[in-house]
C-alpha atoms as a PDB file:
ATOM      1  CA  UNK A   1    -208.314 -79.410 -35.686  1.00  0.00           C
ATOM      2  CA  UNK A   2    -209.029 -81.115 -38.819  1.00  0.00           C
ATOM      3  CA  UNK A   3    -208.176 -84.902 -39.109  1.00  0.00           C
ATOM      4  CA  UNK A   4    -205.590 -85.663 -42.095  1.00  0.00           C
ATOM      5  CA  UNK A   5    -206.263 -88.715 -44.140  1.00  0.00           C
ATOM      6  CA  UNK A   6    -203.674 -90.849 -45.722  1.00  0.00           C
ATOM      7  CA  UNK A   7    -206.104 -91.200 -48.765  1.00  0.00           C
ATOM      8  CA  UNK A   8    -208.078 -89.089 -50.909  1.00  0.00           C
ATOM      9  CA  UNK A   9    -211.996 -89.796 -51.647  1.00  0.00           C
ATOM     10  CA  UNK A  10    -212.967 -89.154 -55.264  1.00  0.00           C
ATOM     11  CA  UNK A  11    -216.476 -90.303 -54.953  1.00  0.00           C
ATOM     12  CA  UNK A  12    -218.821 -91.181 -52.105  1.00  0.00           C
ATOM     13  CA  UNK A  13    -222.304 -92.028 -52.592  1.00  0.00           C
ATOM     14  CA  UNK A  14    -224.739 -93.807 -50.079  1.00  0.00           C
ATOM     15  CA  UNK A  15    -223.150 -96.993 -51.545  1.00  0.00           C
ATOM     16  CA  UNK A  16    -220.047 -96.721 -52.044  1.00  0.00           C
ATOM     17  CA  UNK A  17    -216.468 -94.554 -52.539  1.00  0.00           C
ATOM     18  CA  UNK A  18    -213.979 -94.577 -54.697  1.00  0.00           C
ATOM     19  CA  UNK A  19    -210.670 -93.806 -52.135  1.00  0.00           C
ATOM     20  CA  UNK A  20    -206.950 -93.501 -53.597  1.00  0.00           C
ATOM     21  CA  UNK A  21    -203.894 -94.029 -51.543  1.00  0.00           C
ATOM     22  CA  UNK A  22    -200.787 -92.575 -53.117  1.00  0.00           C
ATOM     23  CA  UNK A  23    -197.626 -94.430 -53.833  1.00  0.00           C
ATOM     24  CA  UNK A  24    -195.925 -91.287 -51.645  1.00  0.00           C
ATOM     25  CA  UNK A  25    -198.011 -92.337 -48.190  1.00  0.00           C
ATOM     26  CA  UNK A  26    -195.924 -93.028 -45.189  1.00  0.00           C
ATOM     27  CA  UNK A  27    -196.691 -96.816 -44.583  1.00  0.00           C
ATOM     28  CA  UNK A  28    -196.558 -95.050 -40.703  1.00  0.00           C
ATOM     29  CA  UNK A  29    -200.118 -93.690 -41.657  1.00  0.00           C
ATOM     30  CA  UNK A  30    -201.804 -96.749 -42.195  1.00  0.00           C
ATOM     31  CA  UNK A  31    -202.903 -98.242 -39.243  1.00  0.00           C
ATOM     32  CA  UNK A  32    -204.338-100.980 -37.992  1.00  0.00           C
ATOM     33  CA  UNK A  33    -207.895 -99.575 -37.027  1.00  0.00           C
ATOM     34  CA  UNK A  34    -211.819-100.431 -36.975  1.00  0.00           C
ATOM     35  CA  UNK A  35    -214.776 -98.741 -38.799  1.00  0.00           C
ATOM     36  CA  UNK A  36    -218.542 -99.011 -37.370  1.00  0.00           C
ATOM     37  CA  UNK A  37    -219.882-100.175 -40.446  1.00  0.00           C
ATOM     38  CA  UNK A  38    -219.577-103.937 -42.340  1.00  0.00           C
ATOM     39  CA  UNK A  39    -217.952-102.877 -45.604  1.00  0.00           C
ATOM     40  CA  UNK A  40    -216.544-105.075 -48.903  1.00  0.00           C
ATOM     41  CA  UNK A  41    -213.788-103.361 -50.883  1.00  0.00           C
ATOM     42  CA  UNK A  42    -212.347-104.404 -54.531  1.00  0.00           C
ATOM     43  CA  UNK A  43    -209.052-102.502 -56.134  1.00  0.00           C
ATOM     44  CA  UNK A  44    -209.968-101.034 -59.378  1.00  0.00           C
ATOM     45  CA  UNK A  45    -206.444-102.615 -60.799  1.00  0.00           C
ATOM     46  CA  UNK A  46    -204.269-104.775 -60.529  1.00  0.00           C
ATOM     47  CA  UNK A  47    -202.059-104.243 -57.142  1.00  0.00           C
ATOM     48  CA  UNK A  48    -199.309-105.342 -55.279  1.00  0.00           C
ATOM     49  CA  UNK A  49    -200.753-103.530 -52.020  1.00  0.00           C
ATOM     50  CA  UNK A  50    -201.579-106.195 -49.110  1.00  0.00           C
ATOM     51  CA  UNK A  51    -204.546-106.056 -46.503  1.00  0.00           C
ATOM     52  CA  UNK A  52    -204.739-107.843 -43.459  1.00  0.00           C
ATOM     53  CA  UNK A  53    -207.372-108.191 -40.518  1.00  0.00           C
ATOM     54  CA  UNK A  54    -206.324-108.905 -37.129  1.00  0.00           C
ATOM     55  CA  UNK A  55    -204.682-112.623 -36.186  1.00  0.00           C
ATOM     56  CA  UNK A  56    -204.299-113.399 -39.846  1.00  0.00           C
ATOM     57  CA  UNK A  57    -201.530-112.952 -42.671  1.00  0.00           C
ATOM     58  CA  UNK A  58    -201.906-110.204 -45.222  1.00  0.00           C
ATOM     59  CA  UNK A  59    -203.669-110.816 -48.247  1.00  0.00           C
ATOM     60  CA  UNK A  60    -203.385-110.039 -52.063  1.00  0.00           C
ATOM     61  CA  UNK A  61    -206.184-107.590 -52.894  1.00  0.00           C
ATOM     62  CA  UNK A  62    -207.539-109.563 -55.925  1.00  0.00           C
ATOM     63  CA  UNK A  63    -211.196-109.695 -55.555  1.00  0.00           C
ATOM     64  CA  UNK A  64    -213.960-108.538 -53.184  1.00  0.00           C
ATOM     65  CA  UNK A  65    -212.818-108.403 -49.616  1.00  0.00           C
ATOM     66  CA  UNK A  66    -215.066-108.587 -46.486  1.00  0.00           C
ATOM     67  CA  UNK A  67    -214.371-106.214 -43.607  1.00  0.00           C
ATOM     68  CA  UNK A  68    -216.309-107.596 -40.391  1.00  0.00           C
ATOM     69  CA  UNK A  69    -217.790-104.249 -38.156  1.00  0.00           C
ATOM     70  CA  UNK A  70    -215.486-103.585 -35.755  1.00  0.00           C
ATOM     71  CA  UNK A  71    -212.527-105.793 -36.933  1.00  0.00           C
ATOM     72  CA  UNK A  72    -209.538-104.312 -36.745  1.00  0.00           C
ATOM     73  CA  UNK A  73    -207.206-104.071 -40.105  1.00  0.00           C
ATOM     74  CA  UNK A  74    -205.016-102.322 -42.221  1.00  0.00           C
ATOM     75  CA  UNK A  75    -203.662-101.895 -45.298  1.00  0.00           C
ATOM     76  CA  UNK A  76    -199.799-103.007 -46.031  1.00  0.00           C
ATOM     77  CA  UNK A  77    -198.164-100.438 -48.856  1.00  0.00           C
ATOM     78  CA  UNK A  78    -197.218-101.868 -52.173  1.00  0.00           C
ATOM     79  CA  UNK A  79    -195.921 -99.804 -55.294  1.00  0.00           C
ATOM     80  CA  UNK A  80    -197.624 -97.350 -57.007  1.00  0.00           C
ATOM     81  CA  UNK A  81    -201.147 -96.080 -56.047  1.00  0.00           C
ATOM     82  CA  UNK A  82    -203.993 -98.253 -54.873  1.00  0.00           C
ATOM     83  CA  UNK A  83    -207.757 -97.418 -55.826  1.00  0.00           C
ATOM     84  CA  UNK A  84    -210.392 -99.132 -54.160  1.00  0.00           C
ATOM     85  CA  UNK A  85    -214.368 -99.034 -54.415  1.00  0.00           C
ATOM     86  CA  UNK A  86    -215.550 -99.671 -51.103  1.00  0.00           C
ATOM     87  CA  UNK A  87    -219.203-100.779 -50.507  1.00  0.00           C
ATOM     88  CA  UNK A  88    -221.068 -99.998 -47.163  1.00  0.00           C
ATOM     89  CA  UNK A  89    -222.610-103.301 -45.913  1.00  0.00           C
ATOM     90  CA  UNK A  90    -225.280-104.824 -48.433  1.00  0.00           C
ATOM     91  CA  UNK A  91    -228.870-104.325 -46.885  1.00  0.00           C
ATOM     92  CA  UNK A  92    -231.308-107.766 -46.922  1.00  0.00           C
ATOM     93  CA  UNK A  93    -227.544-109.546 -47.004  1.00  0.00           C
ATOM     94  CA  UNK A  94    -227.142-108.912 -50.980  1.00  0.00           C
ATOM     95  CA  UNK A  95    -223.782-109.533 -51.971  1.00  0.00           C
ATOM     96  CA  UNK A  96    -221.107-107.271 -53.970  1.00  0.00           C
END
C-alpha cells in the first residue's frame, strides 16, 4: 500500500527539498509527528501558515526554523499554499 502525503516534493537533493502543501489539504492530515533527521525549514513567501513543536505555541513561519531529531511537530494550515525549502541537518554544525 502506498503511503499518501499531504504535500507534494518538487525537488529533493542530498541537501535539501522544496515541499508544497496546498491550500485544499485537510488540516486532519497534518499531524503532529517526528522525523529521524535534525532539519531547518524557511517558506519561500510570505505565509500565514503556523508551525509548532511539542509544549510550545505555534509560530509564524518567518525565517529559518529549527526542527530538533525526534521532536514532535506539526504544521497549523493558513490560506493559500505554503512552500518550504527544508535543509537536512548542517554537517560540522554549519548553519542555514
Amino acid at each position: 500500500m502506498e503511503i499518501v502525503h499531504p504535500y507534494i516534493d518538487h525537488e529533493v537533493t542530498d541537501e535539501h527539498i522544496i515541499r508544497e502543501f496546498t491550500e485544499n489539504v485537510d488540516p486532519r492530515e497534518l499531524m503532529w509527528h517526528r522525523d529521524d533527521e535534525e532539519r531547518f525549514f524557511v517558506a519561500l513567501h510570505e505565509t500565514d501558515w503556523k508551525f509548532q513543536l511539542e509544549n510550545q505555541l505555534p509560530i509564524n513561519i518567518t525565517k529559518a526554523t529549527r526542527i530538533p531529531r525526534h521532536e514532535w511537530h506539526r504544521l497549523i494550515k493558513g490560506t493559500g499554499n505554503l512552500k518550504v525549502k527544508i535543509y537536512k541537518k548542517p554537517e560540522n554544525n554549519e548553519t542555514v
